[in-house]
C-alpha atoms as a PDB file:
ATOM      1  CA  UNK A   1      70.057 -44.821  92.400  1.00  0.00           C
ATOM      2  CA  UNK A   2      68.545 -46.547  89.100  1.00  0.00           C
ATOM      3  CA  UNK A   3      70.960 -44.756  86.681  1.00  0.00           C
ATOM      4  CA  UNK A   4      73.043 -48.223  85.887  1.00  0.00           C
ATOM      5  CA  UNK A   5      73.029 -46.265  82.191  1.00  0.00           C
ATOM      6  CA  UNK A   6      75.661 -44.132  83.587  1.00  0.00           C
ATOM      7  CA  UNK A   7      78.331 -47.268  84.210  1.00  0.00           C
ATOM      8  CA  UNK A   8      77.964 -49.115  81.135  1.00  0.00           C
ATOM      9  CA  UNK A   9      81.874 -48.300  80.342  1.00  0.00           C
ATOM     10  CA  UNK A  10      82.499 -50.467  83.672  1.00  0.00           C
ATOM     11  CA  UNK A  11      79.753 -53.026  83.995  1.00  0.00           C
ATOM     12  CA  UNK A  12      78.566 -53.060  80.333  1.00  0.00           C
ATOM     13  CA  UNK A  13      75.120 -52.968  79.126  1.00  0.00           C
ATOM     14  CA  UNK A  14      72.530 -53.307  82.033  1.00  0.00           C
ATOM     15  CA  UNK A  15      70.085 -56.326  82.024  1.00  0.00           C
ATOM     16  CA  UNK A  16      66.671 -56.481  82.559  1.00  0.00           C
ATOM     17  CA  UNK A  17      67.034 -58.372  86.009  1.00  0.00           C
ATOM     18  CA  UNK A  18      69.915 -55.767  86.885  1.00  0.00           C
ATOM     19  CA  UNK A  19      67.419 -52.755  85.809  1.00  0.00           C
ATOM     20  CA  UNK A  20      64.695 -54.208  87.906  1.00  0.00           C
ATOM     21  CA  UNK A  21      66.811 -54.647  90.724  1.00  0.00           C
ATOM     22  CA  UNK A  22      67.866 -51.080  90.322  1.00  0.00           C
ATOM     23  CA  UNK A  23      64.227 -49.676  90.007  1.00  0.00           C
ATOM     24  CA  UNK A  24      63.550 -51.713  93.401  1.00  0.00           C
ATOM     25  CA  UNK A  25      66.022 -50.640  95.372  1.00  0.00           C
ATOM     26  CA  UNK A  26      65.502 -46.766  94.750  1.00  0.00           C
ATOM     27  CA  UNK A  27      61.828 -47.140  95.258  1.00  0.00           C
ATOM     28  CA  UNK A  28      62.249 -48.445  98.650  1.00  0.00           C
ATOM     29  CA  UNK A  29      65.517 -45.946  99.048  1.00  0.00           C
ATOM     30  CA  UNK A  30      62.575 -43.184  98.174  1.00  0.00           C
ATOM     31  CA  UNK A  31      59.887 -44.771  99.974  1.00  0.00           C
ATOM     32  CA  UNK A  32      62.022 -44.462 103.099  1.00  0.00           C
ATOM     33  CA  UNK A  33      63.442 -40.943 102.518  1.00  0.00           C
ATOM     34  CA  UNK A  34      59.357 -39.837 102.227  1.00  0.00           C
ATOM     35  CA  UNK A  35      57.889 -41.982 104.990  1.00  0.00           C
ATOM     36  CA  UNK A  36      60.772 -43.767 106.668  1.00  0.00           C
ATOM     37  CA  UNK A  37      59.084 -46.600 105.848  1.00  0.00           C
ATOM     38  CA  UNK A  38      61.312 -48.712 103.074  1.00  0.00           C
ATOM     39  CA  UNK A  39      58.474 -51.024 102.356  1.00  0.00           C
ATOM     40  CA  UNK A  40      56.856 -51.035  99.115  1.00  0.00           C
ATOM     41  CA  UNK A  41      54.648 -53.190  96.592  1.00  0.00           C
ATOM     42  CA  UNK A  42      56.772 -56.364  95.953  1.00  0.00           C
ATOM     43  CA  UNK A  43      59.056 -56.300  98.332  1.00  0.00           C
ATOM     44  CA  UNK A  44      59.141 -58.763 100.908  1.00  0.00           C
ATOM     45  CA  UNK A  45      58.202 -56.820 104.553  1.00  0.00           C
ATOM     46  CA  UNK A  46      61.340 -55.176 105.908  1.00  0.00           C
ATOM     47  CA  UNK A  47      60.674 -54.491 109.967  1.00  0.00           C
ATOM     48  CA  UNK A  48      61.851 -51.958 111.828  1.00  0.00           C
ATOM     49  CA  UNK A  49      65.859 -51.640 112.895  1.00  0.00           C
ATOM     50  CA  UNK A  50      65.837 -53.110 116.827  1.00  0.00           C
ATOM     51  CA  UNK A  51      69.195 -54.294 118.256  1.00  0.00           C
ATOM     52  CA  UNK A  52      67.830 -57.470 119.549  1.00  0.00           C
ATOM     53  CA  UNK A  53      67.530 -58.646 116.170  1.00  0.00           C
ATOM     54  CA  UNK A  54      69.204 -56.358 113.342  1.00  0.00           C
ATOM     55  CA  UNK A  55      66.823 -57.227 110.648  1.00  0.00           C
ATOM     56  CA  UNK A  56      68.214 -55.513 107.509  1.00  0.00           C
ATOM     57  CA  UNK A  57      67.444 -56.374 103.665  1.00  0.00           C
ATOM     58  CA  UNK A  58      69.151 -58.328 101.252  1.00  0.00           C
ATOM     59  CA  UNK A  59      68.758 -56.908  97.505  1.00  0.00           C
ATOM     60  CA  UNK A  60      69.431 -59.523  95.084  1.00  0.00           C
ATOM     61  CA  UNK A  61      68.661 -60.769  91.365  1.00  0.00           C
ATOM     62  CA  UNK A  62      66.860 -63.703  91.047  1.00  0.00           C
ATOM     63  CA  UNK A  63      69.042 -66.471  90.389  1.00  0.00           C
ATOM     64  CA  UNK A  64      68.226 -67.085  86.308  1.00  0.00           C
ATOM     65  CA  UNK A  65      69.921 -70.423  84.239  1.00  0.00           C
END
């Protein structure tokens, strides 16, 4: 829920990719609670749950080197 400040005496200091991965994933956690919708602004489209094909959304940092 974007609060990776809280665990920093179990996962250390938060990085930049892990804070923007947190700030994503409660947006479209919000955006869902509001509209049901999870979809938001840079996010790549998330469809709506069918049993035929269980789409569902993989959160993820992007790989870095």
């Amino acid at each position: 829920f974007d609060n990776l400040d809280k665990a920093i005496s179990i996962g250390g200091q938060p990085t930049a990719a892990a804070q923007a991965l947190a700030s994503q994933m409660s947006a479209s956690w919000a955006a869902f609670a509001r509209t049901g919708d999870p979809n938001i602004e840079g996010l790549a489209d998330w469809p709506v749950y069918n049993a035929s094909q269980l789409p569902s959304m993989l959160f993820d940092e992007p790989a870095s080197s």
